[in-house]
Protein backbone atom coordinates (compact mmCIF):
# COMPACT_ATOMS: atom_id res chain seq x y z
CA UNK A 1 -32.36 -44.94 -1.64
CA UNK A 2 -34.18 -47.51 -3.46
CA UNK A 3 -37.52 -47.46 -3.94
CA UNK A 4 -41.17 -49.67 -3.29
CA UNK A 5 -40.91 -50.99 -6.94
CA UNK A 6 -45.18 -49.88 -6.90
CA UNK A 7 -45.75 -48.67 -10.53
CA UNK A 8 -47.73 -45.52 -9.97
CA UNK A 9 -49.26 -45.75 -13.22
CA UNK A 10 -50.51 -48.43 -15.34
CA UNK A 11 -50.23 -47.04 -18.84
CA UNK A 12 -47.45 -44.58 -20.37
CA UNK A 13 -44.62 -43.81 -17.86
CA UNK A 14 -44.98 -45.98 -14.99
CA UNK A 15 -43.61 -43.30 -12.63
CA UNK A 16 -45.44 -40.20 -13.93
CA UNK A 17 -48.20 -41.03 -16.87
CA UNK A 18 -46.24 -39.33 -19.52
CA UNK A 19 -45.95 -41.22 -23.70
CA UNK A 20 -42.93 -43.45 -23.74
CA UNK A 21 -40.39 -42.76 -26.31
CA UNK A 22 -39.10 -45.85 -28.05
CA UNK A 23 -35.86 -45.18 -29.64
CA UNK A 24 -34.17 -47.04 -32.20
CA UNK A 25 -31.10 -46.61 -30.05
CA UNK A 26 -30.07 -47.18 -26.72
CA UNK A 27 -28.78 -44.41 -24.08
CA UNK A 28 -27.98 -44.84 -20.40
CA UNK A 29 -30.38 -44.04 -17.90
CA UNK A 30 -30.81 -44.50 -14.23
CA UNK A 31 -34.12 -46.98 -13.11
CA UNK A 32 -36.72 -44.81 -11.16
CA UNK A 33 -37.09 -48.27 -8.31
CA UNK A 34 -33.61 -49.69 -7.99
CA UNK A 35 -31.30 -46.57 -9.57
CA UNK A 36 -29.00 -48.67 -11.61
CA UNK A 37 -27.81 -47.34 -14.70
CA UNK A 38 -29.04 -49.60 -17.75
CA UNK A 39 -28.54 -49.09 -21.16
CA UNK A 40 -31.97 -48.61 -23.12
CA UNK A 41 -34.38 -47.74 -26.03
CA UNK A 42 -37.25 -46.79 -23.73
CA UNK A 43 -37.98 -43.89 -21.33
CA UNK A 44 -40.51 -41.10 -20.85
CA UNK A 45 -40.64 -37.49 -21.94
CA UNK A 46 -39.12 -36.21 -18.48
CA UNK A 47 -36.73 -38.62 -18.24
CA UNK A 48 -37.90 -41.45 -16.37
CA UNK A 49 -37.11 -45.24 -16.72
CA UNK A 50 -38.00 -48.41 -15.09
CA UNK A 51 -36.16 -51.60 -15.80
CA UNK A 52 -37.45 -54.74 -16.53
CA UNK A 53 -36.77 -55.94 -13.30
CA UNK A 54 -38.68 -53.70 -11.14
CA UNK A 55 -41.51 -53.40 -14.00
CA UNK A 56 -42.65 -56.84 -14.17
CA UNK A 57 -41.79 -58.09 -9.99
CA UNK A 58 -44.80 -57.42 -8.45
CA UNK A 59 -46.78 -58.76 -11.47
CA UNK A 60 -44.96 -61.81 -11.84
CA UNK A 61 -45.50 -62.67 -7.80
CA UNK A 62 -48.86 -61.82 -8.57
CA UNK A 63 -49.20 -64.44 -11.19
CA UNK A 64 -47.65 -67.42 -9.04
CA UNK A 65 -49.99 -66.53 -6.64
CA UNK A 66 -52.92 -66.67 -8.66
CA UNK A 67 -52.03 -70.13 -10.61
CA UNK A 68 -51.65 -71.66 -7.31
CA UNK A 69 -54.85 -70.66 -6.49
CA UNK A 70 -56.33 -71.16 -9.18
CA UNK A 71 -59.11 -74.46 -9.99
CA UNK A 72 -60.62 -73.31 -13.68
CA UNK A 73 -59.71 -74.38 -16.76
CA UNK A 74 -60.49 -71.50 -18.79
CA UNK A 75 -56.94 -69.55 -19.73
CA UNK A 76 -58.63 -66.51 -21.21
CA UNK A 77 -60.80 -65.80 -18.33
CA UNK A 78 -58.30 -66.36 -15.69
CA UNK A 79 -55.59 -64.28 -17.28
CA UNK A 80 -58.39 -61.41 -17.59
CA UNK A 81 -58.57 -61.41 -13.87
CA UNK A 82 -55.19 -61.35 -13.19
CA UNK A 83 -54.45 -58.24 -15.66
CA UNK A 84 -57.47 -56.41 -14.28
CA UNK A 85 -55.31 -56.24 -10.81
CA UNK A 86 -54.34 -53.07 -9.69
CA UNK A 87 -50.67 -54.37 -9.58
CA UNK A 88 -50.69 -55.64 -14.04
CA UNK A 89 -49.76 -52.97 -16.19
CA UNK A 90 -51.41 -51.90 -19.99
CA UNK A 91 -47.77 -53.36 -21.35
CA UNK A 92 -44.74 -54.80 -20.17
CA UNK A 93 -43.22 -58.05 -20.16
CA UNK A 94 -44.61 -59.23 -17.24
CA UNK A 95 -47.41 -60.40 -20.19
CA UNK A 96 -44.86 -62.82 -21.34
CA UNK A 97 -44.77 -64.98 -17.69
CA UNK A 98 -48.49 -64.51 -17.70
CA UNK A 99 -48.84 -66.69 -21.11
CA UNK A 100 -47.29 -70.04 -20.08
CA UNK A 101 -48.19 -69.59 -16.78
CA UNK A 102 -52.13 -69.28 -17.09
CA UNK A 103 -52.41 -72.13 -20.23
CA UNK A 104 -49.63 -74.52 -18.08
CA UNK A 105 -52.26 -73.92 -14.47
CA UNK A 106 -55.41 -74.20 -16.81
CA UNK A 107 -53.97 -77.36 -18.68
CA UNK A 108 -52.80 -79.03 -14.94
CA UNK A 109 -56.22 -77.83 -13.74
CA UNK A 110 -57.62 -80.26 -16.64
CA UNK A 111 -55.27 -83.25 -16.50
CA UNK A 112 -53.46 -83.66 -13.48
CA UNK A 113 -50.30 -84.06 -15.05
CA UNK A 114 -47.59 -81.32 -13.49
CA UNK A 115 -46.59 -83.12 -10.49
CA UNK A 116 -45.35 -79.80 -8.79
CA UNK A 117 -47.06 -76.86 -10.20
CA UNK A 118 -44.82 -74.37 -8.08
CA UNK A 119 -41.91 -75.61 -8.84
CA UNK A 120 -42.94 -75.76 -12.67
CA UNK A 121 -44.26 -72.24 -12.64
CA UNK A 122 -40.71 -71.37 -11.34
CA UNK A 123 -38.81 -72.56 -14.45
CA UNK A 124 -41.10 -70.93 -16.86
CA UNK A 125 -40.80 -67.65 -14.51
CA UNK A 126 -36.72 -67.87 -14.70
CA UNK A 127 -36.84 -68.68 -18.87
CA UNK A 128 -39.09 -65.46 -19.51
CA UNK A 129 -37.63 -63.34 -17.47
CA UNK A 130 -34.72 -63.68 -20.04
CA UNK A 131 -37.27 -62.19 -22.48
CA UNK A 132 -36.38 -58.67 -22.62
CA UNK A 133 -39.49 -55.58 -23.01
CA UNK A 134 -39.88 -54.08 -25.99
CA UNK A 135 -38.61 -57.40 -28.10
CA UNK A 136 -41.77 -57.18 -30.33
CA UNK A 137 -40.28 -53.92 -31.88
CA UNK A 138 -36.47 -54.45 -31.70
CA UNK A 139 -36.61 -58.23 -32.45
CA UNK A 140 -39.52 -59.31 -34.39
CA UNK A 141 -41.04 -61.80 -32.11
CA UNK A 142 -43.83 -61.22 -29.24
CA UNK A 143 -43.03 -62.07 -25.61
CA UNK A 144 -46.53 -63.61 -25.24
CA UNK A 145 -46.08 -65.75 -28.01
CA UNK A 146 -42.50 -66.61 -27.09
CA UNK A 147 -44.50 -67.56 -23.75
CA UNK A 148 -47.06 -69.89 -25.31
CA UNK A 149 -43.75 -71.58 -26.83
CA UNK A 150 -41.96 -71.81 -24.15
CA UNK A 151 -45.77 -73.90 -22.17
CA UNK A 152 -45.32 -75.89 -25.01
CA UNK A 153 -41.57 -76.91 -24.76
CA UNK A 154 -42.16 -77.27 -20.82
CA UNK A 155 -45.08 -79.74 -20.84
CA UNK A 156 -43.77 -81.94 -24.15
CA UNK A 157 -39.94 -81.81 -22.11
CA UNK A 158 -38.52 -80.03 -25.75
CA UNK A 159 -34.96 -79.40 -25.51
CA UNK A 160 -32.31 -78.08 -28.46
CA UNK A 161 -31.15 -81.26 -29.04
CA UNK A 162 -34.92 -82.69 -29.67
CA UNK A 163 -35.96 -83.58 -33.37
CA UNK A 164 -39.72 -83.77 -34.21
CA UNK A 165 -40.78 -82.51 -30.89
CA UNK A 166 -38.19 -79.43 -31.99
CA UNK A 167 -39.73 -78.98 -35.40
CA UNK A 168 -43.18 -78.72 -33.28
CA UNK A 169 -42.10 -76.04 -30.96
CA UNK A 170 -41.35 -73.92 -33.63
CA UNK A 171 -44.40 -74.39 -35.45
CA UNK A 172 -46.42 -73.54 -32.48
CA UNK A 173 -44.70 -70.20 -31.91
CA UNK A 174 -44.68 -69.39 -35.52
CA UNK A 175 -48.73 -69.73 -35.55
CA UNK A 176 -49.04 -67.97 -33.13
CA UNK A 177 -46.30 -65.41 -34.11
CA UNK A 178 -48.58 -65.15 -37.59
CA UNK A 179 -51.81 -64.82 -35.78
CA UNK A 180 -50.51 -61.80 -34.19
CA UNK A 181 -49.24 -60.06 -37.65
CA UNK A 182 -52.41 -60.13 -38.92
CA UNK A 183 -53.05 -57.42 -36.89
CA UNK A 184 -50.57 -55.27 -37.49
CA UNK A 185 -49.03 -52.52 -35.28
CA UNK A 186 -48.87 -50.67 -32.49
CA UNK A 187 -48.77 -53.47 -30.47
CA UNK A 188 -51.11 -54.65 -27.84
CA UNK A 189 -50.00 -56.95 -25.36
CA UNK A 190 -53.91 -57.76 -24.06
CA UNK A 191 -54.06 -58.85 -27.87
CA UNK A 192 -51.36 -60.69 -28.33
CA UNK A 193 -51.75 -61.87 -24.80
CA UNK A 194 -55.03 -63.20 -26.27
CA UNK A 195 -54.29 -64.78 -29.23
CA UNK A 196 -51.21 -66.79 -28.13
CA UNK A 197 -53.36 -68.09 -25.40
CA UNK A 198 -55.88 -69.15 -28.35
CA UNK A 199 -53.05 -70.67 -29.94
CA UNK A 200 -52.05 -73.07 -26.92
CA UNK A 201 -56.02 -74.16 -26.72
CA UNK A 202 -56.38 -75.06 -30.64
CA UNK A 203 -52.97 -76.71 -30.01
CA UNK A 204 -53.74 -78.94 -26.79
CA UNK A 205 -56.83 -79.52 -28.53
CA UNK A 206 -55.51 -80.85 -31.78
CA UNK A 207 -52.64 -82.54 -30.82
CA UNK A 208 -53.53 -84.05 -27.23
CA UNK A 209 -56.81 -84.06 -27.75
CA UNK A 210 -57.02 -81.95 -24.34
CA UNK A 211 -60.29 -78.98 -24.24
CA UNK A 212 -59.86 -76.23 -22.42
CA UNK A 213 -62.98 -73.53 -21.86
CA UNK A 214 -63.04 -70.32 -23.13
CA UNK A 215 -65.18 -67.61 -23.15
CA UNK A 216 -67.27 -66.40 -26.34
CA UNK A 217 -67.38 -64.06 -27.43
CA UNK A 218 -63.84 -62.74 -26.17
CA UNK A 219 -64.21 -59.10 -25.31
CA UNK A 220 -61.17 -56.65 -24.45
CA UNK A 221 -62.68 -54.60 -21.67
CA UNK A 222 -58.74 -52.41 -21.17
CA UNK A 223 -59.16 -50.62 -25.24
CA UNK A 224 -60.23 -47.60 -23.03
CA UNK A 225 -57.02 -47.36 -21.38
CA UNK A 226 -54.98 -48.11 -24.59
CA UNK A 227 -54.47 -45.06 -26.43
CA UNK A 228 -53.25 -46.93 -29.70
CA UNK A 229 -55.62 -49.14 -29.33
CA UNK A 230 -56.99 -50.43 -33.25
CA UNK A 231 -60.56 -50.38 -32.23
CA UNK A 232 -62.80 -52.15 -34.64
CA UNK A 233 -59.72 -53.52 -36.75
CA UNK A 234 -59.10 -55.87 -33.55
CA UNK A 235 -60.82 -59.03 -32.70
CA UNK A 236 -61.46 -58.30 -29.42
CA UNK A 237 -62.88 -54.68 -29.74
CA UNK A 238 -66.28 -54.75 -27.98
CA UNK A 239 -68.36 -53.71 -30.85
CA UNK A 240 -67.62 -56.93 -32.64
């Protein structure tokens, strides 16, 4: 029978608390929600795994619900709100929705210019759902900042076939994509989720000439819940 896809826990193994293991190989095992088998590189000491699927669905309604809601202009804040809710996890790649989501409702909060925020909010929902968990590690390139890419090719109508506006795109993501190697590892999606919104404000700032409010300083209030968190060697510790 399946099951209410309601992550018990919000950090660790969503089904019972336990460390994740991240494996540099994949092995088939059976999701805790929906019980299909799925090949993967992530599961818990005692077994358990949760696809991408059933991790991210509530959060991702969540989100939608919020941006339509929504009548600020400041990204950071709002996205702090949503991942505070009982239903947002520590990590997962429901952060990678979040990212275009907040900066394209904060943006159409400021101009006016998405003619059908639902329907937008849609599209960017179906391209990041494409963005597997766990692509930071395997991959080399963050979700979130994927995300802040993907606001940008949505909102200056960037397709593959583009030729400056292409260039563009990638230089945005691979900003943002640096900003987040400074760092270093483990990763942190509340950081990265950070910075690549950061990234879409310096950009609508400097290119369309569009401000955004943010808060300052910018303080990471979830570094007690993240057991690898960096502390003082991130930007948004709370000491800083």
């Amino acid at each position: 029978m399946i099951r209410n896809r309601f992550l018990i826990h919000k950090s660790g193994c969503a089904v019972c608390g336990k460390p994740l293991t991240y494996s540099t190989s994949f092995e088939k095992h059976k999701c805790y929600y929906c019980e299909k088998d799925i090949e993967t590189d992530i599961f818990c000491d005692n077994g358990h795994f949760v696809c991408d699927a059933c991790h991210r669905v509530n959060a991702n309604d969540l989100i939608q619900s919020e941006c339509l809601n929504y009548k600020g202009t400041n990204a950071l804040v709002f996205v702090n709100r949503i991942m505070e809710n009982k239903l947002f996890n520590l990590h997962g790649p429901e952060h990678h929705f979040l990212v275009p989501a907040a900066l394209l409702t904060a943006y159409n909060n400021a101009t006016g210019n998405i003619k059908n925020l639902k329907e937008a909010l849609k599209i960017l929902r179906t391209r990041m759902v494409k963005i597997p968990g766990n692509i930071c590690g395997t991959n080399g390139g963050c979700g979130a900042v994927l995300g802040l890419g993907a606001f940008v090719s949505y909102i200056t109508k960037t397709t593959a076939l583009s030729e400056k506006k292409w260039a563009k795109l990638h230089a945005v993501t691979a900003a943002g994509l640096m900003q987040v190697s400074k760092y270093g590892g483990p990763r942190c999606c509340k950081r990265n989720t950070y910075i690549a919104i950061l990234e879409g404000i310096t950009w609508l700032s400097e290119t369309l000439n569009i401000t955004l409010d943010k808060p300052s300083p910018i303080v990471c209030g979830f570094h007690l819940r993240n057991k690898e968190c960096l502390e003082t060697d991130c930007l948004f510790y709370k000491s800083h």
